[in-house]
C-alpha atoms as a PDB file:
ATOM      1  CA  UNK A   1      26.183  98.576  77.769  1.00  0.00           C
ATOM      2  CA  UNK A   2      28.619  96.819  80.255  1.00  0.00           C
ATOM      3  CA  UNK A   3      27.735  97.877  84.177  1.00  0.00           C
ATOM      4  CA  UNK A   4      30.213  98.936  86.863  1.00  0.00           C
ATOM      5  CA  UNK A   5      30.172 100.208  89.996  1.00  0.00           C
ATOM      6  CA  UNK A   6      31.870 103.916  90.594  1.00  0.00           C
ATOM      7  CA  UNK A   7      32.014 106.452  92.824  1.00  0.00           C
ATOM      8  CA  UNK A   8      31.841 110.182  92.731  1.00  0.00           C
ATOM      9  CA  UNK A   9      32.843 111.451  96.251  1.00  0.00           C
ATOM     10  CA  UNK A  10      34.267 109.518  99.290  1.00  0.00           C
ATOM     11  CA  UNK A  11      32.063 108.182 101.638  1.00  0.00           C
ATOM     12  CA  UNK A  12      30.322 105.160 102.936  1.00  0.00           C
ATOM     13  CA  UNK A  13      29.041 102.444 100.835  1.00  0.00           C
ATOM     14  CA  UNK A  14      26.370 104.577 100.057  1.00  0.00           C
ATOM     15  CA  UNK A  15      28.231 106.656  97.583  1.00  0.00           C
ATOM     16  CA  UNK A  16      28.833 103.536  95.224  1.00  0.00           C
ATOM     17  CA  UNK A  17      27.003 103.627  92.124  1.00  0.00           C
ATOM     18  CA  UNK A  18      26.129 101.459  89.241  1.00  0.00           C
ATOM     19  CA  UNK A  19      26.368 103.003  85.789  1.00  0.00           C
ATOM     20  CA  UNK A  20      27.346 101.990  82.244  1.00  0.00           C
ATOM     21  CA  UNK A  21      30.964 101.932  81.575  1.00  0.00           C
ATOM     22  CA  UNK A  22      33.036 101.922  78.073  1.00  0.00           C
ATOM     23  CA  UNK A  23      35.445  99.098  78.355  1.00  0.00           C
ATOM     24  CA  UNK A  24      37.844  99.027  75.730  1.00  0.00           C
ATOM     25  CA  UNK A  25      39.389  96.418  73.783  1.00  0.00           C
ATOM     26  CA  UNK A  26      42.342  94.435  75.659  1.00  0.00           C
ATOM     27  CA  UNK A  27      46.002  95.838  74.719  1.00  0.00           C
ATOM     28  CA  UNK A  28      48.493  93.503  73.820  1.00  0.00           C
ATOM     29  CA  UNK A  29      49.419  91.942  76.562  1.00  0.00           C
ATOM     30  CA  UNK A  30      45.841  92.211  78.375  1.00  0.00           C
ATOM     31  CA  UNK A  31      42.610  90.100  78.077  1.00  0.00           C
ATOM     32  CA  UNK A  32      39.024  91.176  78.684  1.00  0.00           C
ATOM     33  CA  UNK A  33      37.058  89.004  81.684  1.00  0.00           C
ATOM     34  CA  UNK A  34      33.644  88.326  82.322  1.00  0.00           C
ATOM     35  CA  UNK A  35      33.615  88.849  86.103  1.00  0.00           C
ATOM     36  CA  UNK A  36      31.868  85.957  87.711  1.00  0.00           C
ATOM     37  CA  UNK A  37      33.192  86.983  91.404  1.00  0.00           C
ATOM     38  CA  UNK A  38      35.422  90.002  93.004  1.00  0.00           C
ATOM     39  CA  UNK A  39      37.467  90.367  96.258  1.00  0.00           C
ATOM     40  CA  UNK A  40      36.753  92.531  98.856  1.00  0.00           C
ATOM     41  CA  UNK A  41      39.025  93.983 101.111  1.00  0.00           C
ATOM     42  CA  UNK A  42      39.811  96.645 103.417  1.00  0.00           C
ATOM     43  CA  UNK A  43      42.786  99.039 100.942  1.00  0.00           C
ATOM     44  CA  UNK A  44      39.055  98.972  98.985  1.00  0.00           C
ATOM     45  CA  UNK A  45      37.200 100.704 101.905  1.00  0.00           C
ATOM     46  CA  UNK A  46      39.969 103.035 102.744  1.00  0.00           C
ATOM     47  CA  UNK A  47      40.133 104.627  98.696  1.00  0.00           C
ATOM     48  CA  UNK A  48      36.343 104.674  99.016  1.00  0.00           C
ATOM     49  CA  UNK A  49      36.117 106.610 102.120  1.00  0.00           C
ATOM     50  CA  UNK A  50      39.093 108.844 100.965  1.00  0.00           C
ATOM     51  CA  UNK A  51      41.426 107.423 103.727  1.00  0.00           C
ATOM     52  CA  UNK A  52      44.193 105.942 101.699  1.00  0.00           C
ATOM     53  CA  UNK A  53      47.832 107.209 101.678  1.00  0.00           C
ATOM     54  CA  UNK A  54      46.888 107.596  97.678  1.00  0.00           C
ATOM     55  CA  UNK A  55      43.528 109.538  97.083  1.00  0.00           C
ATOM     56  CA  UNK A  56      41.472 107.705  94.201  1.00  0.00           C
ATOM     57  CA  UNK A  57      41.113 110.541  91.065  1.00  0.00           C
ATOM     58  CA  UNK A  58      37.313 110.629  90.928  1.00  0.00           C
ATOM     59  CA  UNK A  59      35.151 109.318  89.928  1.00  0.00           C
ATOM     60  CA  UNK A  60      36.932 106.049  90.577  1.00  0.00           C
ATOM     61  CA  UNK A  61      36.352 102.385  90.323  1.00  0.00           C
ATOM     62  CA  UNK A  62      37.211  99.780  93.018  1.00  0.00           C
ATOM     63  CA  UNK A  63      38.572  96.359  92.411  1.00  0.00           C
ATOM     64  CA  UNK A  64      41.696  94.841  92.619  1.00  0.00           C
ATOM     65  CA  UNK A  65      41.093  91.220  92.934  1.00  0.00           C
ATOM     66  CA  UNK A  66      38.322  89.168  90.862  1.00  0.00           C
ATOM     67  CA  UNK A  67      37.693  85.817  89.305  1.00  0.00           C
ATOM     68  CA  UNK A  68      35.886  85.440  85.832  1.00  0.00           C
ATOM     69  CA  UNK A  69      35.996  83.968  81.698  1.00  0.00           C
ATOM     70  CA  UNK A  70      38.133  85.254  79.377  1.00  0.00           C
ATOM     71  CA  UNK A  71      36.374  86.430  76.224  1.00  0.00           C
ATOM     72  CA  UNK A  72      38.726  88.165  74.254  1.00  0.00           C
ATOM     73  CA  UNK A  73      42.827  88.084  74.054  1.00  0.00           C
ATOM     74  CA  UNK A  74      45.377  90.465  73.694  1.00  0.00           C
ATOM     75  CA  UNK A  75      47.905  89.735  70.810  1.00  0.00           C
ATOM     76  CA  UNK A  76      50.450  88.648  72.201  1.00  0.00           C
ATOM     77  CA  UNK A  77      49.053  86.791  75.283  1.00  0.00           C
ATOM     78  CA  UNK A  78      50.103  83.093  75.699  1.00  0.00           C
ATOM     79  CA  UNK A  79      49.054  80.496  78.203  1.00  0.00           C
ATOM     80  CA  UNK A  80      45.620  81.142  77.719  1.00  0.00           C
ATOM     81  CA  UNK A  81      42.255  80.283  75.657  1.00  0.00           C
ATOM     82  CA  UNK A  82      38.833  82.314  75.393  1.00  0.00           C
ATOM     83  CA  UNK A  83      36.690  80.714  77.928  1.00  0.00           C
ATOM     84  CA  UNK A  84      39.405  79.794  80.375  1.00  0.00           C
ATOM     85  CA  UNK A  85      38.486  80.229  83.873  1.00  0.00           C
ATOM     86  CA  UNK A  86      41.166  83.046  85.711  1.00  0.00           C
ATOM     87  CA  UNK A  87      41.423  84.610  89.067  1.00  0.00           C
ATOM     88  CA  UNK A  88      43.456  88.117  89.055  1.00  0.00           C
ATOM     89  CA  UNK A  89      46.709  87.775  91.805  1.00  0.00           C
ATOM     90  CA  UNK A  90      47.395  90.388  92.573  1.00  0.00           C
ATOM     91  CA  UNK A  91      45.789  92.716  90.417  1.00  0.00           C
ATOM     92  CA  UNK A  92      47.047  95.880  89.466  1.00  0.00           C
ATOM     93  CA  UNK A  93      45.886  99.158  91.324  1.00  0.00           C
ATOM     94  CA  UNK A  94      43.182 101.095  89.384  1.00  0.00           C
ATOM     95  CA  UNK A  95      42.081  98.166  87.220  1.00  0.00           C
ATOM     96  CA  UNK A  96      37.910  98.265  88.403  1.00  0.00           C
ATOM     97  CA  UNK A  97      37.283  94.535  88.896  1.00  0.00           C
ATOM     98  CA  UNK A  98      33.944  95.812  90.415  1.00  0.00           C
ATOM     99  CA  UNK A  99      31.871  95.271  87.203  1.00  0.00           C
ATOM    100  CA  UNK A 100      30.284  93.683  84.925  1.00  0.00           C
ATOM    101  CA  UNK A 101      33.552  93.114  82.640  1.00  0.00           C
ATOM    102  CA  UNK A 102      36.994  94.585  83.112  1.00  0.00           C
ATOM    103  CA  UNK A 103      40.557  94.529  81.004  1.00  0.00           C
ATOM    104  CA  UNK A 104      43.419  92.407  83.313  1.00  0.00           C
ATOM    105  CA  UNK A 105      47.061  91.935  82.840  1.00  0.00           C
ATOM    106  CA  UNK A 106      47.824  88.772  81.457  1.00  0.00           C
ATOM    107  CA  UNK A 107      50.489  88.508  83.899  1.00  0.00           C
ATOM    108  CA  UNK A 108      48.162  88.790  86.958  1.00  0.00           C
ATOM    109  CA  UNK A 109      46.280  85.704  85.810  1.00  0.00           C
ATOM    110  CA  UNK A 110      46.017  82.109  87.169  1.00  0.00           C
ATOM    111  CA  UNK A 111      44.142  79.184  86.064  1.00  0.00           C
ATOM    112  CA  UNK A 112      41.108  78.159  88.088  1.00  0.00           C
ATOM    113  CA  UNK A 113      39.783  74.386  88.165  1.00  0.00           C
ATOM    114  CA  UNK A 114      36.505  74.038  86.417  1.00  0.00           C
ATOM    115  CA  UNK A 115      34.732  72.427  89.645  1.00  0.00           C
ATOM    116  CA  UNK A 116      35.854  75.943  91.405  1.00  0.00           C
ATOM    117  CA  UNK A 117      33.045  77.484  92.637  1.00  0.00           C
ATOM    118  CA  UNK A 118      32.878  81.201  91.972  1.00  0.00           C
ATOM    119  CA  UNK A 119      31.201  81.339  95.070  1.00  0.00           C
ATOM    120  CA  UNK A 120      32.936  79.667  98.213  1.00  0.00           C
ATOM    121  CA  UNK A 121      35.924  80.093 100.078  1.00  0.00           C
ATOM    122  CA  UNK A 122      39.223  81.739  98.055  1.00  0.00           C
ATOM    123  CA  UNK A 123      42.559  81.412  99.139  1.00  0.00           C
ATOM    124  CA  UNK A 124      44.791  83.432  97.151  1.00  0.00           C
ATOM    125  CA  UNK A 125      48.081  81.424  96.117  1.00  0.00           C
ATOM    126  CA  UNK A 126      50.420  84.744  97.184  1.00  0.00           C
ATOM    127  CA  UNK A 127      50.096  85.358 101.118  1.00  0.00           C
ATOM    128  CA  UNK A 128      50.029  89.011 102.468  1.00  0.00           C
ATOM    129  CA  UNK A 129      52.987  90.326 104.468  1.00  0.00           C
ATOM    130  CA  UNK A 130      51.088  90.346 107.967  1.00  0.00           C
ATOM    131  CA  UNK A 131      50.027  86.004 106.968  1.00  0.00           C
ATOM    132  CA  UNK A 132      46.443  86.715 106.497  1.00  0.00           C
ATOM    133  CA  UNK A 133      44.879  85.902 102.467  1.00  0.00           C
ATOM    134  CA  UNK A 134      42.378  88.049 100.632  1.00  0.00           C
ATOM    135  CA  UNK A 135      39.126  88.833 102.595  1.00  0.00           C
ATOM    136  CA  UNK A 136      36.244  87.779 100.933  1.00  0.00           C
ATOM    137  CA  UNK A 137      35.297  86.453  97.480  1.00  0.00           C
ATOM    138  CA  UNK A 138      31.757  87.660  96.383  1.00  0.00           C
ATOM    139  CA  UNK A 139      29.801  86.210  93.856  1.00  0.00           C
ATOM    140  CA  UNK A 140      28.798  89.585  91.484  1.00  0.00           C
ATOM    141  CA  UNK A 141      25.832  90.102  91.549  1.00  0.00           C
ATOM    142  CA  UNK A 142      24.882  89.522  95.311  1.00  0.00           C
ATOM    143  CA  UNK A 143      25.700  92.463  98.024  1.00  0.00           C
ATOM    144  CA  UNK A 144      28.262  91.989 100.679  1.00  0.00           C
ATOM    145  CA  UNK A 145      28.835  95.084 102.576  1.00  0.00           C
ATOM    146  CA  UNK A 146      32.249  95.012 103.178  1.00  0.00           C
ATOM    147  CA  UNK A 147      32.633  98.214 105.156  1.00  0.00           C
ATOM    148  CA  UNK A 148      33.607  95.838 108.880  1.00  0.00           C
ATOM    149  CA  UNK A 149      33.299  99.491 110.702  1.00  0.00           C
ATOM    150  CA  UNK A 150      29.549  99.671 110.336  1.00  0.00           C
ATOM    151  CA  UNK A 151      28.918  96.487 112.030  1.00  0.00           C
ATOM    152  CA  UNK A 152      26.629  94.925 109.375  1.00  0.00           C
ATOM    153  CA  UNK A 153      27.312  91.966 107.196  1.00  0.00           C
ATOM    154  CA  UNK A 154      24.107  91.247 104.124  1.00  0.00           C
ATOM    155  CA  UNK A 155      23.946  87.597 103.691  1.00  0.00           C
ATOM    156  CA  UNK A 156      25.839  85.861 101.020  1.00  0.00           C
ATOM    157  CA  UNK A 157      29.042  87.173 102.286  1.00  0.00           C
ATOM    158  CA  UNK A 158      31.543  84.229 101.696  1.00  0.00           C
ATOM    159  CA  UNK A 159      34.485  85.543 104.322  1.00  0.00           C
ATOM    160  CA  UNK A 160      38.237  83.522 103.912  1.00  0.00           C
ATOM    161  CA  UNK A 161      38.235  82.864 107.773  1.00  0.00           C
ATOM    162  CA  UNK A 162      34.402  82.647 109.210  1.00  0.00           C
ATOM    163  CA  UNK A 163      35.679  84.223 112.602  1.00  0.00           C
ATOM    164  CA  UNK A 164      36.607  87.478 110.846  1.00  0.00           C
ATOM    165  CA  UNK A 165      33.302  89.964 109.291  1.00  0.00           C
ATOM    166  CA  UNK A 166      33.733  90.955 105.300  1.00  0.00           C
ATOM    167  CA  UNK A 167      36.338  93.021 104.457  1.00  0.00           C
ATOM    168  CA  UNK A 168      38.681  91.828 107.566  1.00  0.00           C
ATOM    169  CA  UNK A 169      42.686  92.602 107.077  1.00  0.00           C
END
C-alpha cells in the first residue's frame, strides 16, 4: 500500500495523518513519481487550518510542490524516461505531493541534475509575485513543522533563505 499524509478536519499540524492511499495509474499526459522530497509552504498551512480563500473538500491532501523518480509514463508524455529525476513547478492545486507516490502533470515537470541533492537548498526556476522562491524543500521522510505561527522548527528543516523559519512567504 502506498502512504500519504491527509487530513480530516482543519487544524494544527496535529490533525495530519498518515494512511494508505489508492494512487491510480497516470492519465495520458501524467506520470507517476516516487517522491524523494516535497515543498512546504505557507498556502499549505492556510488549507490545513481551514483559512484559505478556497476551503480544502475533506479529507484532503496537501502538496503542491515536490521532487522525486518517475516510474511510470503516461501515453503520450515526451521529454521524459522512467527513472528521470523531476521537480514539480508549479504544481497543480489538489495534486497531494505529501506522500509516498503521487500522479503529476507532465507539463509541471523539470529535469533535475543527478548530483542534486534531494535534500539541500531549492530554488524554484519560476519566482513568486512578491520576489521570494518556495519555502522549504524537505526530504520525505524527516518532519519539518512548517506551521512558522507556533514558533517551533524540528531539525532537518532545509529553509530557501536561513534567516526566515519553515514555511516563511
Amino acid at each position: 500500500m502506498i502512504r500519504g499524509v491527509r487530513f480530516h478536519k482543519f487544524g494544527g499540524p496535529e490533525v495530519l495523518q498518515i494512511e494508505n492511499v489508492i494512487v491510480p495509474e497516470p492519465g495520458p499526459d501524467e506520470v507517476r513519481l516516487r517522491i524523494k522530497a516535497i515543498g512546504l509552504n505557507r498556502g499549505e498551512i492556510l488549507m490545513r487550518s481551514g483559512r484559505a480563500a478556497t476551503k480544502a473538500n475533506l479529507p484532503a491532501q496537501l502538496g503542491v510542490e515536490a521532487a522525486g523518480i518517475v516510474e511510470i509514463l503516461g501515453s503520450n508524455v515526451k521529454g521524459l524516461v522512467i527513472g528521470d529525476r523531476v521537480a514539480v513547478v508549479p504544481g497543480d492545486l489538489g495534486r497531494g505531493y505529501y506522500g509516498e507516490v503521487a500522479l503529476a502533470p507532465a507539463r509541471t515537470l523539470v529535469k533535475i541534475p543527478p548530483t542534486q541533492s534531494w535534500v539541500g537548498r531549492y530554488r524554484a526556476p519560476v519566482q513568486r509575485p512578491n520576489g521570494t522562491h518556495n519555502s522549504c524543500i524537505q526530504q520525505c521522510g524527516s518532519c519539518c513543522h512548517p506551521d512558522r505561527t507556533q514558533g517551533r522548527r524540528e531539525s532537518g528543516c532545509i529553509d530557501a533563505d536561513p534567516r526566515e523559519g519553515c514555511g516563511a512567504a
